[in-house]
C-alpha atoms as a PDB file:
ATOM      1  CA  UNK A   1      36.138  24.488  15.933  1.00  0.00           C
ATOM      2  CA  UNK A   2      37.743  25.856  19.035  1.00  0.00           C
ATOM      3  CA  UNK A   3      35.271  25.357  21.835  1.00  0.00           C
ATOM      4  CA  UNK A   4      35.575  28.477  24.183  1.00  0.00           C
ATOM      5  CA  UNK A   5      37.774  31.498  23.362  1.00  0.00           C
ATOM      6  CA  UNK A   6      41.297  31.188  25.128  1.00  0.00           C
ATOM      7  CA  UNK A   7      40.870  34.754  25.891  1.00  0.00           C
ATOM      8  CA  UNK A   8      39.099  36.225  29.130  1.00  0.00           C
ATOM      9  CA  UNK A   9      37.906  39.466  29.901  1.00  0.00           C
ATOM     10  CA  UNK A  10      40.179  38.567  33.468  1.00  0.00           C
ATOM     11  CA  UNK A  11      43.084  37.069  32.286  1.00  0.00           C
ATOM     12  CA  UNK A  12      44.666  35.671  29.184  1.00  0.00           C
ATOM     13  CA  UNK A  13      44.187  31.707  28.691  1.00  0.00           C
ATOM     14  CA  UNK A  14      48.265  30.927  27.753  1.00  0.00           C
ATOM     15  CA  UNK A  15      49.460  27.483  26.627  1.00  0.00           C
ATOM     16  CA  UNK A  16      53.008  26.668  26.865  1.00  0.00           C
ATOM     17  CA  UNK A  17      54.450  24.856  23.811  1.00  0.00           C
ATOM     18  CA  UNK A  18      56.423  21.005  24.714  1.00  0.00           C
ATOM     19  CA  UNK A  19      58.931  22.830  22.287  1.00  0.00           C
ATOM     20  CA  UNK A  20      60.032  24.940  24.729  1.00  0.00           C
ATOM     21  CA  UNK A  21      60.060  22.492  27.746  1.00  0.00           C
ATOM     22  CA  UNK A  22      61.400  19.178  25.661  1.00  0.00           C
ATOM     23  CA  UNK A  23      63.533  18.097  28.037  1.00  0.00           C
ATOM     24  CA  UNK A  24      61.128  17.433  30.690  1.00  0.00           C
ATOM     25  CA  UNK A  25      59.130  14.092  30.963  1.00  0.00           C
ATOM     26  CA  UNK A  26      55.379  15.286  30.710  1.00  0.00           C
ATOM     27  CA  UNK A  27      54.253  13.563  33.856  1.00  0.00           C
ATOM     28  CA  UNK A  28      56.945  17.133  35.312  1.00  0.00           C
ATOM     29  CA  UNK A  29      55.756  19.059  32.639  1.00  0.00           C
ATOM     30  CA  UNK A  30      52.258  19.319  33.783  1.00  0.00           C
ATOM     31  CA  UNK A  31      53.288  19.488  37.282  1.00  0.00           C
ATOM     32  CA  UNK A  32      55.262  22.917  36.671  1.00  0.00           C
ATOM     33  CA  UNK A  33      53.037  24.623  34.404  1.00  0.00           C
ATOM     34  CA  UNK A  34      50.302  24.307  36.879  1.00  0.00           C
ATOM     35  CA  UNK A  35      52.271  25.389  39.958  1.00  0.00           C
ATOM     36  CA  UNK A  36      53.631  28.655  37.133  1.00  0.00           C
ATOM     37  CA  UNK A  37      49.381  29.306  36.638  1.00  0.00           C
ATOM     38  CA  UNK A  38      49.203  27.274  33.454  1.00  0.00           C
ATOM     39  CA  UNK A  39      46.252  24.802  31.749  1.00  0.00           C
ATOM     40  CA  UNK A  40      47.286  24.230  28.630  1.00  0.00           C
ATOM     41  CA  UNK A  41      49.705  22.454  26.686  1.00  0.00           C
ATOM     42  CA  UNK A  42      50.706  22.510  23.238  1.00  0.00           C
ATOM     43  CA  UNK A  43      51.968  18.714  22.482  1.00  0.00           C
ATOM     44  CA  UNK A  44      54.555  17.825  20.650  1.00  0.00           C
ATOM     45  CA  UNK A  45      54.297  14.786  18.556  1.00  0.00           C
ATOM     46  CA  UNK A  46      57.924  13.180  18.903  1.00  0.00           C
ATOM     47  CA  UNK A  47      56.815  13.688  22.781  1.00  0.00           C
ATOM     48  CA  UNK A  48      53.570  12.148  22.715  1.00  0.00           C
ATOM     49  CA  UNK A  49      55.021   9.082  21.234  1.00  0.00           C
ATOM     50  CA  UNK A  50      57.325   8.425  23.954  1.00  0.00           C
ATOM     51  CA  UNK A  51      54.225   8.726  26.238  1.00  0.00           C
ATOM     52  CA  UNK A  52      51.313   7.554  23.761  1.00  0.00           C
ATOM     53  CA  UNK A  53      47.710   9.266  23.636  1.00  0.00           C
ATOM     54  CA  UNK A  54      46.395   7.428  26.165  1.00  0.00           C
ATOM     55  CA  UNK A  55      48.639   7.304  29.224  1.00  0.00           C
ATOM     56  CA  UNK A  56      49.274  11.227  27.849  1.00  0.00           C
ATOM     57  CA  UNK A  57      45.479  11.724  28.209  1.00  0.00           C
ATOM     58  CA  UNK A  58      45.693  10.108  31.857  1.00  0.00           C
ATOM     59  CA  UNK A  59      47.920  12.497  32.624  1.00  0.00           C
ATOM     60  CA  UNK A  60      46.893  15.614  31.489  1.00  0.00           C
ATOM     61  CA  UNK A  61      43.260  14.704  32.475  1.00  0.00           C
ATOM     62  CA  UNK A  62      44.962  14.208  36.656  1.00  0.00           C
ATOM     63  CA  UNK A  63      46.902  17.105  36.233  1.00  0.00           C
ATOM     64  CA  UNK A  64      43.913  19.486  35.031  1.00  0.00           C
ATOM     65  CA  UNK A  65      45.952  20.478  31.960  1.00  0.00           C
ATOM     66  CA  UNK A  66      43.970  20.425  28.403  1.00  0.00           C
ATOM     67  CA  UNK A  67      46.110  20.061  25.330  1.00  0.00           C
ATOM     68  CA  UNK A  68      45.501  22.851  23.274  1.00  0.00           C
ATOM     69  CA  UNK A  69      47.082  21.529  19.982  1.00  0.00           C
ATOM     70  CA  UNK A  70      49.008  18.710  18.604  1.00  0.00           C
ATOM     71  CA  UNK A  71      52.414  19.248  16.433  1.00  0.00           C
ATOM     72  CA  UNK A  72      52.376  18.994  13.431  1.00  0.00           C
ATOM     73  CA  UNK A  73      51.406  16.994  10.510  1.00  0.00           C
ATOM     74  CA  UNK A  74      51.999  17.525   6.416  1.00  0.00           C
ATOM     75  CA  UNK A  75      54.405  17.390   4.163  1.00  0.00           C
ATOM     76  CA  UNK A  76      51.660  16.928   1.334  1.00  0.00           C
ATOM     77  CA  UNK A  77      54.275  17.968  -1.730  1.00  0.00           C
ATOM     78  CA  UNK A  78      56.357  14.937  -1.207  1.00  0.00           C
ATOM     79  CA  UNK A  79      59.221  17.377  -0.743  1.00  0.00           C
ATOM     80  CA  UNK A  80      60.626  15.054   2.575  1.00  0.00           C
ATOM     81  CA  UNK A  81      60.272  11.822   0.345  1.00  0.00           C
ATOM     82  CA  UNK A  82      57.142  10.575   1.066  1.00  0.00           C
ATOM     83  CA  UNK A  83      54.200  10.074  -1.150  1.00  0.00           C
ATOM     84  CA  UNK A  84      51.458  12.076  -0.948  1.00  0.00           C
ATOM     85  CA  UNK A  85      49.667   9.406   0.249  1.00  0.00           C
ATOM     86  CA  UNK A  86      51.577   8.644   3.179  1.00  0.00           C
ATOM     87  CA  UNK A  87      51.711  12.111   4.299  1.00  0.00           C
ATOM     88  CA  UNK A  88      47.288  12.102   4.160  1.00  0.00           C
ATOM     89  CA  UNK A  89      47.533   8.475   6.278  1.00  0.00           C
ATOM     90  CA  UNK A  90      50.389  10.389   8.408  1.00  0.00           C
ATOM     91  CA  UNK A  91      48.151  13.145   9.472  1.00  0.00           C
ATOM     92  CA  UNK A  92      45.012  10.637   9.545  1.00  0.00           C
ATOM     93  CA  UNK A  93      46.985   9.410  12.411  1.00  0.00           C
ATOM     94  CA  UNK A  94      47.833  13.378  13.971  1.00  0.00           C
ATOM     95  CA  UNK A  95      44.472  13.922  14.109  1.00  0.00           C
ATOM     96  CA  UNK A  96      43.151  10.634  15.610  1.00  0.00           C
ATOM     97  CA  UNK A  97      46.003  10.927  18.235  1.00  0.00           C
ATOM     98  CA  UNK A  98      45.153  14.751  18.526  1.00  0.00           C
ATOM     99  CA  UNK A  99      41.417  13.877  19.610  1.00  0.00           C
ATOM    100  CA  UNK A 100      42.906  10.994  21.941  1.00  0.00           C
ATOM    101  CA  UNK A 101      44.414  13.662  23.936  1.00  0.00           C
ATOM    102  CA  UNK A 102      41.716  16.078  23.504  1.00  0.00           C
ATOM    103  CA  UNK A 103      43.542  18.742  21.655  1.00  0.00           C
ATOM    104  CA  UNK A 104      41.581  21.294  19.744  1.00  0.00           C
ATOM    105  CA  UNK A 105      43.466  21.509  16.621  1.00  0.00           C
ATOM    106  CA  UNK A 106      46.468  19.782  14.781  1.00  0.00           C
ATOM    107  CA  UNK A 107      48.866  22.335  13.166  1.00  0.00           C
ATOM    108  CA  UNK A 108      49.756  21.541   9.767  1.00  0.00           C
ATOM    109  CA  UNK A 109      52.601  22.000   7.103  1.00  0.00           C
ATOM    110  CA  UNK A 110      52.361  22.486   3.266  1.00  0.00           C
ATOM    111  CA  UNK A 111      55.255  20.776   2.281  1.00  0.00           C
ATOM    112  CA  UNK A 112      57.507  22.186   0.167  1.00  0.00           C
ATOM    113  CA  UNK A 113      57.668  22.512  -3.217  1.00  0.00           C
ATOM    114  CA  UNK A 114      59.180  19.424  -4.202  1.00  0.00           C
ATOM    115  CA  UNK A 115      59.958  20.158  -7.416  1.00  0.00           C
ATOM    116  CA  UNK A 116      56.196  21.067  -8.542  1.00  0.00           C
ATOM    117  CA  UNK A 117      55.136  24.153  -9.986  1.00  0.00           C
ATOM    118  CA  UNK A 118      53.483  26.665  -7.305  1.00  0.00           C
ATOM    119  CA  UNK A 119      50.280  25.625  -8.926  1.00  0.00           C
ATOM    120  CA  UNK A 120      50.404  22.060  -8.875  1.00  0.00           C
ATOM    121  CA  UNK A 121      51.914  22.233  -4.831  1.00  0.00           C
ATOM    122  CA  UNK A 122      48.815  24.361  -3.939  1.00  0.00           C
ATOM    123  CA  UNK A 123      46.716  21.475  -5.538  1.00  0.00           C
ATOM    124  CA  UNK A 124      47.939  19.123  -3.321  1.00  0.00           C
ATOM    125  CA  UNK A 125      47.738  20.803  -0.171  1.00  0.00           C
ATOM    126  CA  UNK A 126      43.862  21.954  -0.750  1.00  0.00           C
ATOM    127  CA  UNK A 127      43.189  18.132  -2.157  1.00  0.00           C
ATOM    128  CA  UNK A 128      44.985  17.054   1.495  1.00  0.00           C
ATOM    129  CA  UNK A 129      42.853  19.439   3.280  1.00  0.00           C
ATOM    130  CA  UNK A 130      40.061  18.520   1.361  1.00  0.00           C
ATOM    131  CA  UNK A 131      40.332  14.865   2.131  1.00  0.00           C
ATOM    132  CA  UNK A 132      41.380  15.098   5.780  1.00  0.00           C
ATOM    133  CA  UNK A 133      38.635  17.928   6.486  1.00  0.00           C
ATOM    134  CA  UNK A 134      35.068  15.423   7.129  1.00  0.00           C
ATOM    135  CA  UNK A 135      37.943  13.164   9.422  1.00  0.00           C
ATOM    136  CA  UNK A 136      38.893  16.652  11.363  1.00  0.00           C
ATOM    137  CA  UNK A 137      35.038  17.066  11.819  1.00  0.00           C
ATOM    138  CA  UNK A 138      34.346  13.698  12.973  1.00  0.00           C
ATOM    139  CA  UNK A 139      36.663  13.828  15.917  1.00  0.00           C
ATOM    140  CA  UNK A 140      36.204  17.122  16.869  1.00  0.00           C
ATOM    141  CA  UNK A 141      39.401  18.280  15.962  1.00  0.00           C
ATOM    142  CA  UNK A 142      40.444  21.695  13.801  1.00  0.00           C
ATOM    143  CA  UNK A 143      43.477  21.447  10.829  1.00  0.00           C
ATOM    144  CA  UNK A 144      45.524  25.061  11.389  1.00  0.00           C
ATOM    145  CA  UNK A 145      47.650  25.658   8.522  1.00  0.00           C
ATOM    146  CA  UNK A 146      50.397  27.359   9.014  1.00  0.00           C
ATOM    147  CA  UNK A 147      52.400  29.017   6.517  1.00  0.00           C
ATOM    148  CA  UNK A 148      56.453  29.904   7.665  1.00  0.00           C
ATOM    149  CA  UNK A 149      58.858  32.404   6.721  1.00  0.00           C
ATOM    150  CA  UNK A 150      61.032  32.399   3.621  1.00  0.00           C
ATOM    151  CA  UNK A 151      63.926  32.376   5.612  1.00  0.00           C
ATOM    152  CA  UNK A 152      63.219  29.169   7.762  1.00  0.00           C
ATOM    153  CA  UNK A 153      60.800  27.069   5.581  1.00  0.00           C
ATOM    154  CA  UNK A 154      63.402  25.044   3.985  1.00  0.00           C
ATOM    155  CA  UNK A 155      61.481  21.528   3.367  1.00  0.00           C
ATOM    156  CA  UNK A 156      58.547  21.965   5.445  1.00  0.00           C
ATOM    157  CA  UNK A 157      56.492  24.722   3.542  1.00  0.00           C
ATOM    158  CA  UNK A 158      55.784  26.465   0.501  1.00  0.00           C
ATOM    159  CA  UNK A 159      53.697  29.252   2.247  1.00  0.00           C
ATOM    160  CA  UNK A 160      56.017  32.092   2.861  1.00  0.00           C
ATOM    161  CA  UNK A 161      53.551  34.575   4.305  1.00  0.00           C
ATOM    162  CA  UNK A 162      50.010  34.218   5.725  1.00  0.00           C
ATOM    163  CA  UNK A 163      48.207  36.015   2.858  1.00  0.00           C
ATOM    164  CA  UNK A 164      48.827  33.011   0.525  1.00  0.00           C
ATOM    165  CA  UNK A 165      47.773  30.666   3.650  1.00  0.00           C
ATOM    166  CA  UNK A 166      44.560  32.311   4.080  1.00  0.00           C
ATOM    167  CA  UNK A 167      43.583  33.266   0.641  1.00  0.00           C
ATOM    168  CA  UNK A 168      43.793  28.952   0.715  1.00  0.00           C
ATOM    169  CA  UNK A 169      41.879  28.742   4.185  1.00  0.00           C
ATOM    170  CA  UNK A 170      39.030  30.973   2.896  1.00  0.00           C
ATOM    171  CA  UNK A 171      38.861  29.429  -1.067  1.00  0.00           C
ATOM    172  CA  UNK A 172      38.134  26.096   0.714  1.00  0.00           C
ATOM    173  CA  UNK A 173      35.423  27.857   3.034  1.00  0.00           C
ATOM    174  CA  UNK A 174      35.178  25.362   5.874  1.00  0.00           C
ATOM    175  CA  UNK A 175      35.626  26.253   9.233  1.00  0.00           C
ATOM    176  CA  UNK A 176      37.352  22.916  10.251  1.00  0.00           C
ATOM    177  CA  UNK A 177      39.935  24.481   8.175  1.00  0.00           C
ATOM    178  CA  UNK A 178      42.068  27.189   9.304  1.00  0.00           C
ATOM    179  CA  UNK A 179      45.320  29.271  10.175  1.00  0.00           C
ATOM    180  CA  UNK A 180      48.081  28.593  13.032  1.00  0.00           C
ATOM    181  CA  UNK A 181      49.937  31.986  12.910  1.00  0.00           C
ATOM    182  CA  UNK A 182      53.694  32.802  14.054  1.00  0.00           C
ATOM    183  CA  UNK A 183      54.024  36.100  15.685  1.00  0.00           C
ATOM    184  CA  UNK A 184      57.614  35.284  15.740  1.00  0.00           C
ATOM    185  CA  UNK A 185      58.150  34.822  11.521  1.00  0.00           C
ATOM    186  CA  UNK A 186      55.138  37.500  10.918  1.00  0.00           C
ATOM    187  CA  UNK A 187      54.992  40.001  14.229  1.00  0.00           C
ATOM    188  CA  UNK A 188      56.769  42.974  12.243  1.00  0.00           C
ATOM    189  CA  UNK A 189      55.172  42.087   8.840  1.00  0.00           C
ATOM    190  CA  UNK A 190      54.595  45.171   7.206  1.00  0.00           C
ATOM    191  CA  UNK A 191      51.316  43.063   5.457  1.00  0.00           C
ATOM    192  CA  UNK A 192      50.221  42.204   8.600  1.00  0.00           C
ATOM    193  CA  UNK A 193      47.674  45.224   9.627  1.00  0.00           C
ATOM    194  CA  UNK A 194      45.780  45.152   6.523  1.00  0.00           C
ATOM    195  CA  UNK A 195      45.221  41.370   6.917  1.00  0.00           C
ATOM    196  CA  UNK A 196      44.237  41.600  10.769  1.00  0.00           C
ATOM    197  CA  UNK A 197      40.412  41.406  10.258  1.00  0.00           C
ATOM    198  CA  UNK A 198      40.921  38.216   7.792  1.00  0.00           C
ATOM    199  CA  UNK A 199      42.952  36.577  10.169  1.00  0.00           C
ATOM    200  CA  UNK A 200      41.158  37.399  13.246  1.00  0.00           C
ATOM    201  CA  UNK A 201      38.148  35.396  10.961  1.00  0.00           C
ATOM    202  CA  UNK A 202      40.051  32.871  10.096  1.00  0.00           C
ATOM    203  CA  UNK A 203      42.995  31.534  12.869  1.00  0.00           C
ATOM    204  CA  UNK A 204      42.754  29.227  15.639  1.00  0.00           C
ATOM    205  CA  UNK A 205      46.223  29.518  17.393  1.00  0.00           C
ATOM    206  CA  UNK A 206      48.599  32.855  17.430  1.00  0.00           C
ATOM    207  CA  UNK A 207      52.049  31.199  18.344  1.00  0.00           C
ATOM    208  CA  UNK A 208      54.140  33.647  20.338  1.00  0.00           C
ATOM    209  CA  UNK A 209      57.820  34.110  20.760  1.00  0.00           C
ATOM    210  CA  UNK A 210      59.848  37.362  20.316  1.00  0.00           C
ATOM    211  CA  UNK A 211      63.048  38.487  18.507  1.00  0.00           C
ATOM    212  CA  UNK A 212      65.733  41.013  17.967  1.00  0.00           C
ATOM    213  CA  UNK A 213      66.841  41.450  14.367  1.00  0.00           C
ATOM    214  CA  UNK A 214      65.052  39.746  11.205  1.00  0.00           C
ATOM    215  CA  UNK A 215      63.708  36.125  11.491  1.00  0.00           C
ATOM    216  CA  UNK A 216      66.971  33.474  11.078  1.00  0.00           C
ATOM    217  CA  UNK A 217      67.445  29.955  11.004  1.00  0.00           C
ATOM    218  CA  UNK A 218      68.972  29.652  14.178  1.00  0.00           C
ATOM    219  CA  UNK A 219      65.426  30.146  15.087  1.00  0.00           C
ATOM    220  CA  UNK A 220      66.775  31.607  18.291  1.00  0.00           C
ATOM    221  CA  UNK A 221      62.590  32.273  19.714  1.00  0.00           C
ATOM    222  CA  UNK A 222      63.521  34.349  22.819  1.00  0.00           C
ATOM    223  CA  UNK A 223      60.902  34.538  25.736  1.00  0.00           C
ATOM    224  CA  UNK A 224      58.219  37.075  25.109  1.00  0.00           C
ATOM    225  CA  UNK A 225      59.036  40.528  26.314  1.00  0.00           C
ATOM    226  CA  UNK A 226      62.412  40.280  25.684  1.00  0.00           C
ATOM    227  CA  UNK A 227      63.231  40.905  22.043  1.00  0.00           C
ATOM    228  CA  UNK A 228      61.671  43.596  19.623  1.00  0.00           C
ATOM    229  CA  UNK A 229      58.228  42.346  18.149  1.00  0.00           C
ATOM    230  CA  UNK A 230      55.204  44.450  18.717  1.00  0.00           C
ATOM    231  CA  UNK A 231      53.875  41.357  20.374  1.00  0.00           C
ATOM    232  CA  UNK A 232      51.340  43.470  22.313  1.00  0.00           C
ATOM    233  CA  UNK A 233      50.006  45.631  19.414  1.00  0.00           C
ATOM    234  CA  UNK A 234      49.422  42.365  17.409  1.00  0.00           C
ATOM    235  CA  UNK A 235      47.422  40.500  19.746  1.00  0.00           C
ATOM    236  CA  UNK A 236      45.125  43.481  20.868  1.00  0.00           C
ATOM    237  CA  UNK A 237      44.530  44.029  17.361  1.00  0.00           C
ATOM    238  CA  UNK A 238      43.669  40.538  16.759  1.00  0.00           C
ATOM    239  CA  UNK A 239      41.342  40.939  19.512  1.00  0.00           C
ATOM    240  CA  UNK A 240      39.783  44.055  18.726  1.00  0.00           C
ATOM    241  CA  UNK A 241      38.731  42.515  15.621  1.00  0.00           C
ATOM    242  CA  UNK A 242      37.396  39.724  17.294  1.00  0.00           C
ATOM    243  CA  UNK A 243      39.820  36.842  17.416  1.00  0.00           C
ATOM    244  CA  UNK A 244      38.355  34.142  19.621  1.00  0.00           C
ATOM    245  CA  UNK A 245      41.291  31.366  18.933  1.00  0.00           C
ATOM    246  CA  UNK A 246      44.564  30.097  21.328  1.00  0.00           C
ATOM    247  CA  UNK A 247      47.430  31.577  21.928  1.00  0.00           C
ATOM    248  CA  UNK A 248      50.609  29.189  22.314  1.00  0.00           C
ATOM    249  CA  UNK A 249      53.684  30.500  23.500  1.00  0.00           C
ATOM    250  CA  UNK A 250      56.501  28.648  22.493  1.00  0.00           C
ATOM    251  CA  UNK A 251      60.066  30.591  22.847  1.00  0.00           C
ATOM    252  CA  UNK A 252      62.930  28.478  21.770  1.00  0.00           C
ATOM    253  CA  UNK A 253      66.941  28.539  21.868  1.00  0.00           C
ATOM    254  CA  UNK A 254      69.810  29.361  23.703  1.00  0.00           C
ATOM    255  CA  UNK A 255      68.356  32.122  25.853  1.00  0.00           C
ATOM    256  CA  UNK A 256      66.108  29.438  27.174  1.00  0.00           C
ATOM    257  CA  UNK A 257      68.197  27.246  28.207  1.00  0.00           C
ATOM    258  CA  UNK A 258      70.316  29.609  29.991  1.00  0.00           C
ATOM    259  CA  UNK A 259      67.499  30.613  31.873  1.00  0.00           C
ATOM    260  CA  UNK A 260      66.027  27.499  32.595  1.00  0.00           C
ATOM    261  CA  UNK A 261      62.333  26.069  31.937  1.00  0.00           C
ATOM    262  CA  UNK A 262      61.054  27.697  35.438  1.00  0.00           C
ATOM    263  CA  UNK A 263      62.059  30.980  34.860  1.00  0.00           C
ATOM    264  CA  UNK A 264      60.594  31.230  30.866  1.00  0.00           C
ATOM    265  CA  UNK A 265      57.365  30.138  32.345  1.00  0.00           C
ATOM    266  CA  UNK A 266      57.660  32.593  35.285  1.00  0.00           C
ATOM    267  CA  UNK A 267      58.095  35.228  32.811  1.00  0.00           C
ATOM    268  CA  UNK A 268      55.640  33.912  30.147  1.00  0.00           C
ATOM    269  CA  UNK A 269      52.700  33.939  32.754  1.00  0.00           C
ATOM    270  CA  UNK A 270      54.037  37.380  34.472  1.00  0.00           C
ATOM    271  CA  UNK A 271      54.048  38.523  30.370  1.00  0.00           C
ATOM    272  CA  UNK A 272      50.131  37.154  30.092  1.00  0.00           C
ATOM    273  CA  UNK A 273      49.325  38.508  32.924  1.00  0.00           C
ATOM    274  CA  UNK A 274      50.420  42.478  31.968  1.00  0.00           C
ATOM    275  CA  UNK A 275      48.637  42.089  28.826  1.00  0.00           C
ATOM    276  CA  UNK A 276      45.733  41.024  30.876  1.00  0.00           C
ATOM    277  CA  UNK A 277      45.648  43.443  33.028  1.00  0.00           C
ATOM    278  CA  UNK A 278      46.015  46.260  30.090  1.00  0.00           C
ATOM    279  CA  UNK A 279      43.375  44.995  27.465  1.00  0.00           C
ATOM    280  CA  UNK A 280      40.862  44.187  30.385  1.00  0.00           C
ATOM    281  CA  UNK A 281      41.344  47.945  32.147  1.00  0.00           C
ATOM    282  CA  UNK A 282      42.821  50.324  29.652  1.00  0.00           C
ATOM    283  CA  UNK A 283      43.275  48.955  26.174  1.00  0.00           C
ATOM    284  CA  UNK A 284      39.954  46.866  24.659  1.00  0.00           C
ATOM    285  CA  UNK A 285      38.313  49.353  22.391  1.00  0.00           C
ATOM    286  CA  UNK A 286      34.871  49.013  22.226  1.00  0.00           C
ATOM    287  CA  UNK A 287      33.989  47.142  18.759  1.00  0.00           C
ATOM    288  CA  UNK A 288      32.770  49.603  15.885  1.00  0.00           C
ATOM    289  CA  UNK A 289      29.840  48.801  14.127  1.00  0.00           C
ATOM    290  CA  UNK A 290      31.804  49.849  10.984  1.00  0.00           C
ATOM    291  CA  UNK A 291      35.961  48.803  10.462  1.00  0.00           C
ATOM    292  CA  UNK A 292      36.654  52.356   9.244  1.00  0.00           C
ATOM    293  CA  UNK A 293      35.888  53.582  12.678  1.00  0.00           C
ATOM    294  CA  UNK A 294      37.900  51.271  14.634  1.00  0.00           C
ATOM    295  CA  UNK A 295      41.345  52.351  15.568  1.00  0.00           C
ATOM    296  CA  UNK A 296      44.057  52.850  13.063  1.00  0.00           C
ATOM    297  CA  UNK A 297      47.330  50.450  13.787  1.00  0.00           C
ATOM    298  CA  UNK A 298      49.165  53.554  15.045  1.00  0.00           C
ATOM    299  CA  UNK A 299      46.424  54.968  17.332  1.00  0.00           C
ATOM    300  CA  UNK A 300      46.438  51.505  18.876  1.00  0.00           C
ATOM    301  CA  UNK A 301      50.405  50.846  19.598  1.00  0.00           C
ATOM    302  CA  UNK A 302      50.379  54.736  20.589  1.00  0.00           C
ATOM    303  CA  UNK A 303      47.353  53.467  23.472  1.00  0.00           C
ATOM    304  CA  UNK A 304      49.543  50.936  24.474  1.00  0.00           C
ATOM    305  CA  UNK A 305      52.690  53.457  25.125  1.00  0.00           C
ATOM    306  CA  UNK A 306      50.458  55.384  27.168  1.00  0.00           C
ATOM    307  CA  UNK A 307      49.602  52.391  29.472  1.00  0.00           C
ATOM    308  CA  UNK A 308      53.379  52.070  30.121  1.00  0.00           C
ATOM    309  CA  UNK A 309      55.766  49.082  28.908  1.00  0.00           C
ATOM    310  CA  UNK A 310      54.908  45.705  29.362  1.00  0.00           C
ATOM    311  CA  UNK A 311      58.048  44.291  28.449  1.00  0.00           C
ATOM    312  CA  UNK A 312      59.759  42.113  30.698  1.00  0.00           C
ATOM    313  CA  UNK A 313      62.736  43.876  32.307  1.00  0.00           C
ATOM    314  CA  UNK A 314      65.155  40.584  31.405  1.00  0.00           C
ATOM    315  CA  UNK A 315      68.236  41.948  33.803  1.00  0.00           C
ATOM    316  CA  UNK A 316      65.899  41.209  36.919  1.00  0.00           C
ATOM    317  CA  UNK A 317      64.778  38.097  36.548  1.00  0.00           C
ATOM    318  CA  UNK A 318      66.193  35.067  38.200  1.00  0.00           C
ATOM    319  CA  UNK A 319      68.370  32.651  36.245  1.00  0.00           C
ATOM    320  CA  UNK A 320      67.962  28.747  36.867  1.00  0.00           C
ATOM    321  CA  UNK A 321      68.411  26.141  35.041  1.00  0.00           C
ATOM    322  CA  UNK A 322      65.450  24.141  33.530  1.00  0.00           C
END
């Protein structure tokens, strides 16, 4: 399980996704997220393998950077051509590379259907997780599913939403088990209030981007602050019902690179830092002893509004390149 809660009462623990930085070496990498306030990493397996766990380790371990979570392993329906086998011995591997590195979790993919039956697809990722779960224990290491939307899951998932994911997560009942989350597929899903306390239970990482417009896939993942999502609403509701998992941000695209590397993580930590400063002074409601008294979803976004925008104002900020 996660070790320590990524969230403060001072400040909000952030990690910064290699997805959004992959073009620098990580030996750079680590050297600009600390000087932009950062600790944490979220690695990238393609990346690591340039580097391999070990030297990676060394240099994460000099820099004072932890790796919050290795991507991604799966694939269990055979849907990319490989057996079901392979895919177990494939994220075998994630995980043994994961605690090499010391990252808390790997995130993992269904697979696809492959040409199962819904049924028979769902077999084979709980018989995965199943399998893999006693060699997640053994090194330490947590296995967050994470289930993608419709509209970009193409071969890598059968989980369109995250009630299927976690009715999965919670019918296997072991906590070495759980849920990586996308704010950017899920932030606006209309399912998404009434499933709050579950997931709060059940997620290690919250993955944060933003967007304008319907999920796409372009999967244009904008900076956070500068698209639509009710990014802050979602994770002080996660945390008023007690969420004590990481949150990754990991914006993607063209937007990025037009503003560069140092100026997403300038904004990213500014963006961590307002919603800091607002669920530490103004906006942490004090836990109910019964759900029914705790805040309703619009009392909650209207508490926000009266603490004043967060969002980042995107025509200000300096443009570099990264």
């Amino acid at each position: 399980m996660f070790q320590a809660s990524m969230f403060q009462a001072s400040r909000l623990q952030a990690a910064i996704s290699q997805l959004t930085t992959s073009r620098w070496e990580l030996s750079y990498e680590v050297d600009r997220l600390r000087k932009h306030g950062f600790d944490r990493l979220s690695l990238w397996r393609p990346k690591l393998s340039d580097v391999g766990p070990h030297a990676a380790a060394a240099v994460l371990d000099a820099a004072g950077v932890r790796a919050s979570s290795l991507q991604w392993a799966g694939g269990f329906t055979g849907g990319d051509g490989r057996s079901f086998r392979e895919c177990v011995d494939d994220a075998v591997e994630a995980i043994e590379d994961a605690a090499a590195v010391g990252a808390a979790a790997v995130v993992v993919h269904s697979g696809c259907r492959g040409g199962h039956t819904r049924a028979h697809a769902r077999r084979l990722l709980v018989g995965a997780l199943e399998t893999l779960a006693p060699i997640a224990r053994s090194a330490g290491v947590v296995l967050a599913l994470r289930p993608l939307h419709a509209t970009v899951a193409a071969r890598c998932s059968f989980l369109a939403g995250p009630a299927e994911a976690l009715d999965i997560v919670e019918r296997i009942g072991d906590p070495v088990i759980r849920l990586a989350i996308d704010l950017w597929q899920f932030g606006d899903d209309p399912a998404l209030p009434e499933l709050l306390p579950r997931l709060a239970a059940a997620t290690a990482i919250v993955q944060v981007a933003d967007r304008s417009g319907p999920p796409t896939a372009e999967l244009e993942r904008r900076p956070a602050g500068r698209g639509t999502l009710p990014l802050e609403q979602v994770v002080l509701a996660l945390l008023d019902e007690g969420f004590d998992g990481g949150f990754e941000f990991d914006a993607v695209g063209d937007e990025v690179a037009t503003l560069g590397y140092d100026a997403v993580l300038a904004e990213t930590r500014g963006v961590a830092d307002g919603w800091s400063r607002a669920f530490g002074n103004r906006l942490l409601w004090p836990r109910a002893a019964s759900p029914a008294a705790r805040p309703t979803w619009a009392e909650r976004r209207d508490q926000f509004r009266s603490a004043g925008s967060l969002r980042s104002h995107a025509s200000s900020q300096t443009v570099s390149r990264g």
